[in-house]
PDB file of N, CA and C in Angstrom:
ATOM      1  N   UNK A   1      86.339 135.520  58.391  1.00  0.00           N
ATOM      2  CA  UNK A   1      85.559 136.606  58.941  1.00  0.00           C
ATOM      3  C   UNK A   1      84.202 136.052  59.367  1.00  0.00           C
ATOM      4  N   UNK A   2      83.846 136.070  60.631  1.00  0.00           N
ATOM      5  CA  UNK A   2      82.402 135.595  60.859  1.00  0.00           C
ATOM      6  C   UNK A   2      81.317 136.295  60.860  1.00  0.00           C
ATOM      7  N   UNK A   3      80.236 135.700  60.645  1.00  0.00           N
ATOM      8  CA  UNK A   3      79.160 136.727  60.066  1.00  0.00           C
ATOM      9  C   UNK A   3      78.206 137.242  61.392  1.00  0.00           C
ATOM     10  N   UNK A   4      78.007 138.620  61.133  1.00  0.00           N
ATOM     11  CA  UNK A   4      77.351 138.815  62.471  1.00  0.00           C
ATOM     12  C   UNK A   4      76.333 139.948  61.845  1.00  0.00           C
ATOM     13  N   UNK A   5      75.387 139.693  62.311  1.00  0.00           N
ATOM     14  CA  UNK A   5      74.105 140.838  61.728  1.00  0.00           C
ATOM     15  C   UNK A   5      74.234 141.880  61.541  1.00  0.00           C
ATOM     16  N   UNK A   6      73.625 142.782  60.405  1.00  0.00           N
ATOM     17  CA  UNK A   6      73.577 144.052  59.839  1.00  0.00           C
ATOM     18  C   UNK A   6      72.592 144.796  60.728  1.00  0.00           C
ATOM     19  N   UNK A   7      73.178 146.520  60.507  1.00  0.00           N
ATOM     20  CA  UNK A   7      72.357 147.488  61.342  1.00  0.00           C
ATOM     21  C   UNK A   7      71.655 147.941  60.267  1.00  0.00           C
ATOM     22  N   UNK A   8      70.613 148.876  61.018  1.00  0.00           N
ATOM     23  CA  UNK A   8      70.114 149.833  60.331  1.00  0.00           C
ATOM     24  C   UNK A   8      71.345 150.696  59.131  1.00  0.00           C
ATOM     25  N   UNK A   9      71.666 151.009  60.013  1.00  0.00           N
ATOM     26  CA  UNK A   9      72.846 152.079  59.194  1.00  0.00           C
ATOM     27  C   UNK A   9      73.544 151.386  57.892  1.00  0.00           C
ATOM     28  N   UNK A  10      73.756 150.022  57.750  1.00  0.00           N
ATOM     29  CA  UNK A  10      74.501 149.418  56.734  1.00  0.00           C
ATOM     30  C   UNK A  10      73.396 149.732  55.565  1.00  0.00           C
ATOM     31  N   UNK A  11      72.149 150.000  55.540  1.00  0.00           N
ATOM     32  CA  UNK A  11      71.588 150.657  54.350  1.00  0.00           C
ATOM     33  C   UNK A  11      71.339 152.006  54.031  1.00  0.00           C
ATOM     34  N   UNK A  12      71.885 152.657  54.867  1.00  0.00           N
ATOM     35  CA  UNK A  12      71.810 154.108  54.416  1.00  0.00           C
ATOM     36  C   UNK A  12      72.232 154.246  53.018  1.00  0.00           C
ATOM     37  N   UNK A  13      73.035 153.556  52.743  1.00  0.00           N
ATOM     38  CA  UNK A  13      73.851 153.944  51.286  1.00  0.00           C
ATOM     39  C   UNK A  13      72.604 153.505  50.648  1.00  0.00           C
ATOM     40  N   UNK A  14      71.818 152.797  50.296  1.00  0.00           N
ATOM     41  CA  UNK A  14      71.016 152.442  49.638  1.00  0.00           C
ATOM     42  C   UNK A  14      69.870 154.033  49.403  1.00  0.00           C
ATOM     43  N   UNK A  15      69.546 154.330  50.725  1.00  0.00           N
ATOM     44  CA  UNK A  15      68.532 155.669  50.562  1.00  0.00           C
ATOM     45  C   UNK A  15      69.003 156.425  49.880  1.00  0.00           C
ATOM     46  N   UNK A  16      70.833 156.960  49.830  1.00  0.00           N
ATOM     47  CA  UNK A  16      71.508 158.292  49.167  1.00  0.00           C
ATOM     48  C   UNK A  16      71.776 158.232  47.712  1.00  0.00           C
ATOM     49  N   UNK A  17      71.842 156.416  47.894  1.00  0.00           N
ATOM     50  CA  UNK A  17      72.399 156.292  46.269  1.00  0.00           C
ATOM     51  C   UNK A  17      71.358 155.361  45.280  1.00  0.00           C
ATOM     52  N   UNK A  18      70.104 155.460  45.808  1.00  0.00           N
ATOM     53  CA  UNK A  18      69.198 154.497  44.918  1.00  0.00           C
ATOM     54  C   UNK A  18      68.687 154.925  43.541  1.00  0.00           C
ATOM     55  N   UNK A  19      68.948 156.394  43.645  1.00  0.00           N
ATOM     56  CA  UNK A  19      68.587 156.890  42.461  1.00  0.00           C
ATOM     57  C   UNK A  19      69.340 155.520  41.395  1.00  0.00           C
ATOM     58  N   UNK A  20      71.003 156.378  41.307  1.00  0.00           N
ATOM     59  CA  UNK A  20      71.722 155.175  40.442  1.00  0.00           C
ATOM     60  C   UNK A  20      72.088 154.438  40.524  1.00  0.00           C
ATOM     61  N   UNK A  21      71.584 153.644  41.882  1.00  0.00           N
ATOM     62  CA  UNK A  21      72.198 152.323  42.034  1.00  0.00           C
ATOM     63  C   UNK A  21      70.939 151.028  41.305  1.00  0.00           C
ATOM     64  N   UNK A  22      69.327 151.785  41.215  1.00  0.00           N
ATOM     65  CA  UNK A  22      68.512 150.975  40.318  1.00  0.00           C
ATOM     66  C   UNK A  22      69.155 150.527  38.889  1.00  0.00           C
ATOM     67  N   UNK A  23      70.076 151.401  37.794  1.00  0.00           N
ATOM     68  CA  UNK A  23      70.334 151.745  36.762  1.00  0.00           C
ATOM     69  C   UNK A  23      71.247 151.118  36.718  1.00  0.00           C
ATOM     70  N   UNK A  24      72.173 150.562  38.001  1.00  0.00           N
ATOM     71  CA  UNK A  24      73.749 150.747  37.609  1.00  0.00           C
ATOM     72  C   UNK A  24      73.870 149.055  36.990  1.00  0.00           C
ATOM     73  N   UNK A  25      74.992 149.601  36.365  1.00  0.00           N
ATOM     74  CA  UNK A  25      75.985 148.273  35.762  1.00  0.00           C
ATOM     75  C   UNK A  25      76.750 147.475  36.432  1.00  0.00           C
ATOM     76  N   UNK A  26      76.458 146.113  37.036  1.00  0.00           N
ATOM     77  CA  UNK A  26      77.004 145.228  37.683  1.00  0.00           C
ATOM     78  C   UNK A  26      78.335 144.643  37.295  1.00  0.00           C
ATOM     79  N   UNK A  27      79.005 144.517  37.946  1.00  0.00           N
ATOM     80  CA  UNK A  27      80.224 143.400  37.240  1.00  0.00           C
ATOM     81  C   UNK A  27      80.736 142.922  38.464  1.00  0.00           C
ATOM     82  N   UNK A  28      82.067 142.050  38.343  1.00  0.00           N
ATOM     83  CA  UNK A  28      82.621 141.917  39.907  1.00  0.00           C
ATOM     84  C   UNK A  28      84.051 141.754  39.422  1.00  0.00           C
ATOM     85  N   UNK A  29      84.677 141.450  40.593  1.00  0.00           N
ATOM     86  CA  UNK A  29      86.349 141.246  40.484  1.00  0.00           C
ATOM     87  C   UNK A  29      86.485 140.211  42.095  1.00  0.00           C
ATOM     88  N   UNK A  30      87.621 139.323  41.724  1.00  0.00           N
ATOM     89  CA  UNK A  30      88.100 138.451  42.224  1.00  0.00           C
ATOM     90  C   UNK A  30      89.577 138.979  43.199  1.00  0.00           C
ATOM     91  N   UNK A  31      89.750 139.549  44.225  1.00  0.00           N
ATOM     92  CA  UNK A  31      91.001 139.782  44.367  1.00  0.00           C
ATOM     93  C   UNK A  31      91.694 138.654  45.658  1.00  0.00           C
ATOM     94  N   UNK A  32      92.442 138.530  45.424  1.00  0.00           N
ATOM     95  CA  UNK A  32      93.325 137.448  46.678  1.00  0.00           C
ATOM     96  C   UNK A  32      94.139 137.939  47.772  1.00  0.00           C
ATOM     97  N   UNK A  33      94.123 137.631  48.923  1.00  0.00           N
ATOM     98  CA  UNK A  33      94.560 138.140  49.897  1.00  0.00           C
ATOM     99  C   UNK A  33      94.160 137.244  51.326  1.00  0.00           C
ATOM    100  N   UNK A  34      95.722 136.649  51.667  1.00  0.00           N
ATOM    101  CA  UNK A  34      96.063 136.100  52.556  1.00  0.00           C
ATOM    102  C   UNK A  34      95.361 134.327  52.338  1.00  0.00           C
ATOM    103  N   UNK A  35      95.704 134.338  51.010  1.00  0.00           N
ATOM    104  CA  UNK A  35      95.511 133.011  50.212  1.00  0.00           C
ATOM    105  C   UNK A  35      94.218 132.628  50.010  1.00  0.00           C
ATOM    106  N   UNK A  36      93.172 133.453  50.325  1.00  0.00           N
ATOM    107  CA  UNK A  36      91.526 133.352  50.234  1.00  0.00           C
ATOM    108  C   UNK A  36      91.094 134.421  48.897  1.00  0.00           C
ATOM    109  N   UNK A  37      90.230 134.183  48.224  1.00  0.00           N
ATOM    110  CA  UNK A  37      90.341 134.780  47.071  1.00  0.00           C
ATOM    111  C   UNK A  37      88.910 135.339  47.405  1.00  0.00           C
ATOM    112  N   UNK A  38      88.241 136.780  47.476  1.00  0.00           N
ATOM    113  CA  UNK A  38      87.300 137.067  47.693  1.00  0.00           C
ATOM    114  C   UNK A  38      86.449 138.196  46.834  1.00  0.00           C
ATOM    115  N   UNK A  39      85.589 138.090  46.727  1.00  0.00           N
ATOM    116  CA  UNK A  39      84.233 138.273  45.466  1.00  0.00           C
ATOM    117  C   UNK A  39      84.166 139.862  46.231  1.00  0.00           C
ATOM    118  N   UNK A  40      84.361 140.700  45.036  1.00  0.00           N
ATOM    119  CA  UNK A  40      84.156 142.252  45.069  1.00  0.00           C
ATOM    120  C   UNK A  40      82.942 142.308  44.003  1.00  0.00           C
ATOM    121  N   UNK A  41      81.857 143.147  44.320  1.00  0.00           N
ATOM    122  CA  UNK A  41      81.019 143.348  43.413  1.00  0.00           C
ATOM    123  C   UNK A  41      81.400 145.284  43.740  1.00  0.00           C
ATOM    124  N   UNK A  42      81.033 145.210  41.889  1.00  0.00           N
ATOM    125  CA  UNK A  42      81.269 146.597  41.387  1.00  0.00           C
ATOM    126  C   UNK A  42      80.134 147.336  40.694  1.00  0.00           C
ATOM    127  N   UNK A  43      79.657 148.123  41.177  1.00  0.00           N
ATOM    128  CA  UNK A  43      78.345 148.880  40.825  1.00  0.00           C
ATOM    129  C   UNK A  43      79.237 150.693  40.009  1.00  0.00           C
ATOM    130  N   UNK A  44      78.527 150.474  38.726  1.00  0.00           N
ATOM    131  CA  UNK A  44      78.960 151.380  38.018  1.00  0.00           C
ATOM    132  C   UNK A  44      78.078 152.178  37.539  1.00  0.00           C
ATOM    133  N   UNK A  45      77.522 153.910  37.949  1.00  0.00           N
ATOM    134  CA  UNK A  45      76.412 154.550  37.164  1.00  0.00           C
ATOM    135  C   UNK A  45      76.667 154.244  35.957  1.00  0.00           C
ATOM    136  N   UNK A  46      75.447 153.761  35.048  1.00  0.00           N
ATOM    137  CA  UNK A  46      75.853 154.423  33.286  1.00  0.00           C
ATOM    138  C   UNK A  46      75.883 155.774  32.829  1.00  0.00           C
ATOM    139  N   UNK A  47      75.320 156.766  33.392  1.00  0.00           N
ATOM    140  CA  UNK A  47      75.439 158.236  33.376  1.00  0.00           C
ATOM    141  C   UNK A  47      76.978 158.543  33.336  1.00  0.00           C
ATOM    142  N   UNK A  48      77.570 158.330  34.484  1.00  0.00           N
ATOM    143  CA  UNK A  48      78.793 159.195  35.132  1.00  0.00           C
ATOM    144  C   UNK A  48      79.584 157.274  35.446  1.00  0.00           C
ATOM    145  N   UNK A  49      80.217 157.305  33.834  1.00  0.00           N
ATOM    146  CA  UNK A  49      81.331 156.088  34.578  1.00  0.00           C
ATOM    147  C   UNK A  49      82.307 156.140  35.969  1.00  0.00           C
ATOM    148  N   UNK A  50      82.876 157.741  36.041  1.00  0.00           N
ATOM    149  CA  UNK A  50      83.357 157.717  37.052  1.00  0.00           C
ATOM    150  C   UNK A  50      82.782 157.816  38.368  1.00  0.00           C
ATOM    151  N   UNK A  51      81.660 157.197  38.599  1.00  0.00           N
ATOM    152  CA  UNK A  51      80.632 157.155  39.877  1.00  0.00           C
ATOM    153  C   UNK A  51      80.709 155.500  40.108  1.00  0.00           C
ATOM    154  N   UNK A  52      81.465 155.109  40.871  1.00  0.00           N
ATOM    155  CA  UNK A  52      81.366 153.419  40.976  1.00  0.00           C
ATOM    156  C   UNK A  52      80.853 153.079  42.771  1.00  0.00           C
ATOM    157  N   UNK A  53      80.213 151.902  42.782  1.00  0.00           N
ATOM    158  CA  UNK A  53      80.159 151.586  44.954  1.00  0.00           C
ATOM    159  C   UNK A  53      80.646 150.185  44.391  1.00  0.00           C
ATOM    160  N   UNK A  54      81.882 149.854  45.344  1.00  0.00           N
ATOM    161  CA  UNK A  54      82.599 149.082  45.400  1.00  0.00           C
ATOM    162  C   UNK A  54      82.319 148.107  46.613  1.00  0.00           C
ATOM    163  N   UNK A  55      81.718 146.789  46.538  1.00  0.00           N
ATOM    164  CA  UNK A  55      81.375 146.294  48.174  1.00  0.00           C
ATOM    165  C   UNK A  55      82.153 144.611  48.008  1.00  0.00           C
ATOM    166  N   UNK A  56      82.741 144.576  48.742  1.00  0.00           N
ATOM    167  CA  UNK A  56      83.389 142.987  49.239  1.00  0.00           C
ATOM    168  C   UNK A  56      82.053 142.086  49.555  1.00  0.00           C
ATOM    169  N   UNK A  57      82.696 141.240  49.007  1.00  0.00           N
ATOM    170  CA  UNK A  57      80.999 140.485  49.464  1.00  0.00           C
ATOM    171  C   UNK A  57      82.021 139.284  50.597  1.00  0.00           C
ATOM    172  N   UNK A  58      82.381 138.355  50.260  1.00  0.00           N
ATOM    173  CA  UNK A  58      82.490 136.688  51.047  1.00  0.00           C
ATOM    174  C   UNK A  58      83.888 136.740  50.227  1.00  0.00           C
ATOM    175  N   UNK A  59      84.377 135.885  50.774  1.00  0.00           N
ATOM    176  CA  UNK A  59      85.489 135.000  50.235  1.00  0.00           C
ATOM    177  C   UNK A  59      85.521 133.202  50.165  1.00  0.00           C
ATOM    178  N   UNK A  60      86.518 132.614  49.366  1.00  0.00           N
ATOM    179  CA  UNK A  60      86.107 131.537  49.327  1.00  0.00           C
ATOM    180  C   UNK A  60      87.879 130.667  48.746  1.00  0.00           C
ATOM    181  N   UNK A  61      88.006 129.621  49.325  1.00  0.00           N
ATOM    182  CA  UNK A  61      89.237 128.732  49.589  1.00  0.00           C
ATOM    183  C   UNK A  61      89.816 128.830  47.942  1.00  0.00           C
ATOM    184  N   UNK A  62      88.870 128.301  46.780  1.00  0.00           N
ATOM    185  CA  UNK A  62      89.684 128.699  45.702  1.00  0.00           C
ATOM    186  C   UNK A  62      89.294 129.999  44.376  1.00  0.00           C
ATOM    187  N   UNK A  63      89.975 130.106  43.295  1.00  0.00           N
ATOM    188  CA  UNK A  63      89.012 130.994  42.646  1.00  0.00           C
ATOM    189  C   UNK A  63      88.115 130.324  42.015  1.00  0.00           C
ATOM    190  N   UNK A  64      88.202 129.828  41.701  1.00  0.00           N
ATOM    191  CA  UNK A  64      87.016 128.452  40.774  1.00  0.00           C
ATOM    192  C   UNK A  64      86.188 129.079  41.503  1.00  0.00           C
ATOM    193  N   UNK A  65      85.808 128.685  42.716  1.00  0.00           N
ATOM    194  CA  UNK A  65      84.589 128.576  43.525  1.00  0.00           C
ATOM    195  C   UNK A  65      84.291 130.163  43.530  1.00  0.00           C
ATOM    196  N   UNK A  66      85.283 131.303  44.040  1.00  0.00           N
ATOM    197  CA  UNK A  66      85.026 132.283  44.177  1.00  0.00           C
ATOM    198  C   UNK A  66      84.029 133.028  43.023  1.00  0.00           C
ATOM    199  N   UNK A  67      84.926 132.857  40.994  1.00  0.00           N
ATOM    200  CA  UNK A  67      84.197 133.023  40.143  1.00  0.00           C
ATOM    201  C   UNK A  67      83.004 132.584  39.657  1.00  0.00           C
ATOM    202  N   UNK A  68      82.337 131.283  40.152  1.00  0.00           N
ATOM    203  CA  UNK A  68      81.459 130.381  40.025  1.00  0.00           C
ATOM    204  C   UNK A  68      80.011 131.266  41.358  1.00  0.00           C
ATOM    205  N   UNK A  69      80.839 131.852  42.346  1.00  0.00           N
ATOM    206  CA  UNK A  69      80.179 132.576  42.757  1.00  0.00           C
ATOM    207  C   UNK A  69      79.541 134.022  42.983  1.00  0.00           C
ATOM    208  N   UNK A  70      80.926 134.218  41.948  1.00  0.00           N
ATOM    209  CA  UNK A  70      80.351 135.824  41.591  1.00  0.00           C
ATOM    210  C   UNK A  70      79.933 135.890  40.278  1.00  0.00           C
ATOM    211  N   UNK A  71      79.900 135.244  39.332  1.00  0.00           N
ATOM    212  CA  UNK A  71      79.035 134.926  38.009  1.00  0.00           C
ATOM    213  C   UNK A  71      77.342 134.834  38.554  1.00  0.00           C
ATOM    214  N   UNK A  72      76.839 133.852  39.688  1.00  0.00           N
ATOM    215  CA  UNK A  72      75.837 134.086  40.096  1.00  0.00           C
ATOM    216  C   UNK A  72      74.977 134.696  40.814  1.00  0.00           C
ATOM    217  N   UNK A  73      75.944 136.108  41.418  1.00  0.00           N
ATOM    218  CA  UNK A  73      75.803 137.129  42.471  1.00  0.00           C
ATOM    219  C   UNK A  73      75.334 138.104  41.450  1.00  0.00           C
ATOM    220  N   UNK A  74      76.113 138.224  40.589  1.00  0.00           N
ATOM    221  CA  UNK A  74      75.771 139.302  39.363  1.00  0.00           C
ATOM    222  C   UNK A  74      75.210 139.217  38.568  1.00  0.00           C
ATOM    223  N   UNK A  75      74.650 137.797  38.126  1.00  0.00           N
ATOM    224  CA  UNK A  75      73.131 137.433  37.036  1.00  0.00           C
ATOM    225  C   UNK A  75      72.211 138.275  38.343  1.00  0.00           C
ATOM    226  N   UNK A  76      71.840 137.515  39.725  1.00  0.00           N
ATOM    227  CA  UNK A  76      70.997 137.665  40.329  1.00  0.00           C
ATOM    228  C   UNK A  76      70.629 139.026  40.767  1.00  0.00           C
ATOM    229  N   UNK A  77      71.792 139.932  41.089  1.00  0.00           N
ATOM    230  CA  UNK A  77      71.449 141.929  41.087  1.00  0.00           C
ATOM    231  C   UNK A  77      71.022 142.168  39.857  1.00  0.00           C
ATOM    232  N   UNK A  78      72.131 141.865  38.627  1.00  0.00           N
ATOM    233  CA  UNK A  78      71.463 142.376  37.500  1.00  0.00           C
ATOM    234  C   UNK A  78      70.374 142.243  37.168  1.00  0.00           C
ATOM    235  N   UNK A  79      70.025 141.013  37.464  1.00  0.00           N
ATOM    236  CA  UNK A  79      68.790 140.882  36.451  1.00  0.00           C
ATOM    237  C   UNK A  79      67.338 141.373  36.870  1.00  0.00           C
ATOM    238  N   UNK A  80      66.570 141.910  35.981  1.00  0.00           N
ATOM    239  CA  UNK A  80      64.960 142.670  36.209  1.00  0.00           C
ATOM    240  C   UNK A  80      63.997 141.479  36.619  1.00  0.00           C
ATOM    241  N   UNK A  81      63.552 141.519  37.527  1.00  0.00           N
ATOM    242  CA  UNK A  81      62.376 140.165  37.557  1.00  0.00           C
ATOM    243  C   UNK A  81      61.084 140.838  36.475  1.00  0.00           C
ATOM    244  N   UNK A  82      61.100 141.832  35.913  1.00  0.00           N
ATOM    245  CA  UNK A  82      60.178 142.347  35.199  1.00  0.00           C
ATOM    246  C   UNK A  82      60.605 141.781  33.908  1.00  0.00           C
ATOM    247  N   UNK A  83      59.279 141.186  32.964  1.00  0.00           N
ATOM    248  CA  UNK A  83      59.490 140.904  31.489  1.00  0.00           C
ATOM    249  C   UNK A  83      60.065 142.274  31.105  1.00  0.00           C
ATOM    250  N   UNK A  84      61.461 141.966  29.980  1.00  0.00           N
ATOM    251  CA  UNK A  84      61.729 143.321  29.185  1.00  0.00           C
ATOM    252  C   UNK A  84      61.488 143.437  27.947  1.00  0.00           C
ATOM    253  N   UNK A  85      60.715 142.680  27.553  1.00  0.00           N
ATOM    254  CA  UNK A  85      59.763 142.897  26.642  1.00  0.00           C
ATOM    255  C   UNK A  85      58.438 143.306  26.584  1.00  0.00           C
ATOM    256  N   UNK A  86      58.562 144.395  26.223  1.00  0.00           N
ATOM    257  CA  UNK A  86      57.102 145.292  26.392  1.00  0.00           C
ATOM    258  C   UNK A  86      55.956 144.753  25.354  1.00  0.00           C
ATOM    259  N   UNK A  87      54.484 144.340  25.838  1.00  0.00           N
ATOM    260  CA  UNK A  87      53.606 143.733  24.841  1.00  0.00           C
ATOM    261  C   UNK A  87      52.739 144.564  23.600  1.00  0.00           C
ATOM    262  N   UNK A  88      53.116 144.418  22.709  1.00  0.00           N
ATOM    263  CA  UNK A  88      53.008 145.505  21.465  1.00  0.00           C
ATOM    264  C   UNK A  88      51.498 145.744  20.840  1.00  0.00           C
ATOM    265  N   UNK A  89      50.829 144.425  21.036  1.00  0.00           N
ATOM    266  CA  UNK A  89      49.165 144.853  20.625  1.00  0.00           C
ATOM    267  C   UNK A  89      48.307 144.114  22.026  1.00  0.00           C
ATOM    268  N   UNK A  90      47.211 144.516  21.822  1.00  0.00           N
ATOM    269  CA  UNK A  90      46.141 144.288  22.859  1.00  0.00           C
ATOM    270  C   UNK A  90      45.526 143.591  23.009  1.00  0.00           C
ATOM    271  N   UNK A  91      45.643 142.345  21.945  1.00  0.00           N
ATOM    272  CA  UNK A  91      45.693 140.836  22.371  1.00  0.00           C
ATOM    273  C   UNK A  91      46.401 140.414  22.704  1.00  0.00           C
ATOM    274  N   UNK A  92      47.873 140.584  23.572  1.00  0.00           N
ATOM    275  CA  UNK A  92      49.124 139.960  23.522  1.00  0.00           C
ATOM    276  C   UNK A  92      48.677 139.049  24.333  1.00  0.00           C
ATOM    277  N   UNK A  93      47.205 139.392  25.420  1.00  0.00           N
ATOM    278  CA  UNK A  93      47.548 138.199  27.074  1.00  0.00           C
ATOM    279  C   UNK A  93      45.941 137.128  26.433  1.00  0.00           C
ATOM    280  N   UNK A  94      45.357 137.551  24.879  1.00  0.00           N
ATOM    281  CA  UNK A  94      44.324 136.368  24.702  1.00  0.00           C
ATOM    282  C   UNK A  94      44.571 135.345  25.062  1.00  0.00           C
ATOM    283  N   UNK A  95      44.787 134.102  25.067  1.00  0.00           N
ATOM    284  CA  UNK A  95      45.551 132.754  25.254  1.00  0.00           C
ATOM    285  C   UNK A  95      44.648 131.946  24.377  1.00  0.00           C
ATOM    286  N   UNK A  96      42.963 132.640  23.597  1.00  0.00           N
ATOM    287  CA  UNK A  96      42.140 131.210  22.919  1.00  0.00           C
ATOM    288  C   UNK A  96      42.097 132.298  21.805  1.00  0.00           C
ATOM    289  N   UNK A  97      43.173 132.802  21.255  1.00  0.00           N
ATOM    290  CA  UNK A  97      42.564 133.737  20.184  1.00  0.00           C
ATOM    291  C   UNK A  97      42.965 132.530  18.973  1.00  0.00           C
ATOM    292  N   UNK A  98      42.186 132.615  17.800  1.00  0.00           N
ATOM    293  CA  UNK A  98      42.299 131.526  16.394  1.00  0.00           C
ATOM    294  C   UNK A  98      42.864 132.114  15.704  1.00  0.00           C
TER     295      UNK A  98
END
């Protein structure tokens, strides 16, 4: 499949569903078809399990490679670039406290 630029419109889903798509639970699945094995990422509300957005991402010659690439598709959505550790007293940012 060759890659050809996104419209406007390919993010609408993002405006309707950002509420729970900030929240949602990442995972992916590997399915095969026509001997290319290609990376599904699966977005799941935690509210309403039965609320899922299902998007194909790429495909790739074996699964090795395919899982090797959706292990790092789904650290990288999941993860918060925000510390999730919240700082508990009001010296937490001193750096010369004795």
């Amino acid at each position: 499949m060759p890659e050809v630029p996104g419209k406007k419109e390919d993010l609408t889903f993002l405006a309707q569903e950002a509420d729970w798509l900030r929240n949602s639970i990442v995972t992916h699945r590997i399915d095969e078809k026509s001997g290319r094995f290609w990376v599904v990422m699966l977005y799941t509300d935690p509210a309403d399990a039965l609320r899922k957005l299902v998007r194909p991402i790429t495909d790739y010659p074996t699964r090795e490679r395919a899982e090797w690439h959706a292990n790092l598709l789904q650290r990288q959505i999941s993860a918060d670039p925000r510390d999730p550790r919240p700082k508990n007293s009001s010296d937490a940012d001193d750096l010369f406290s004795n």
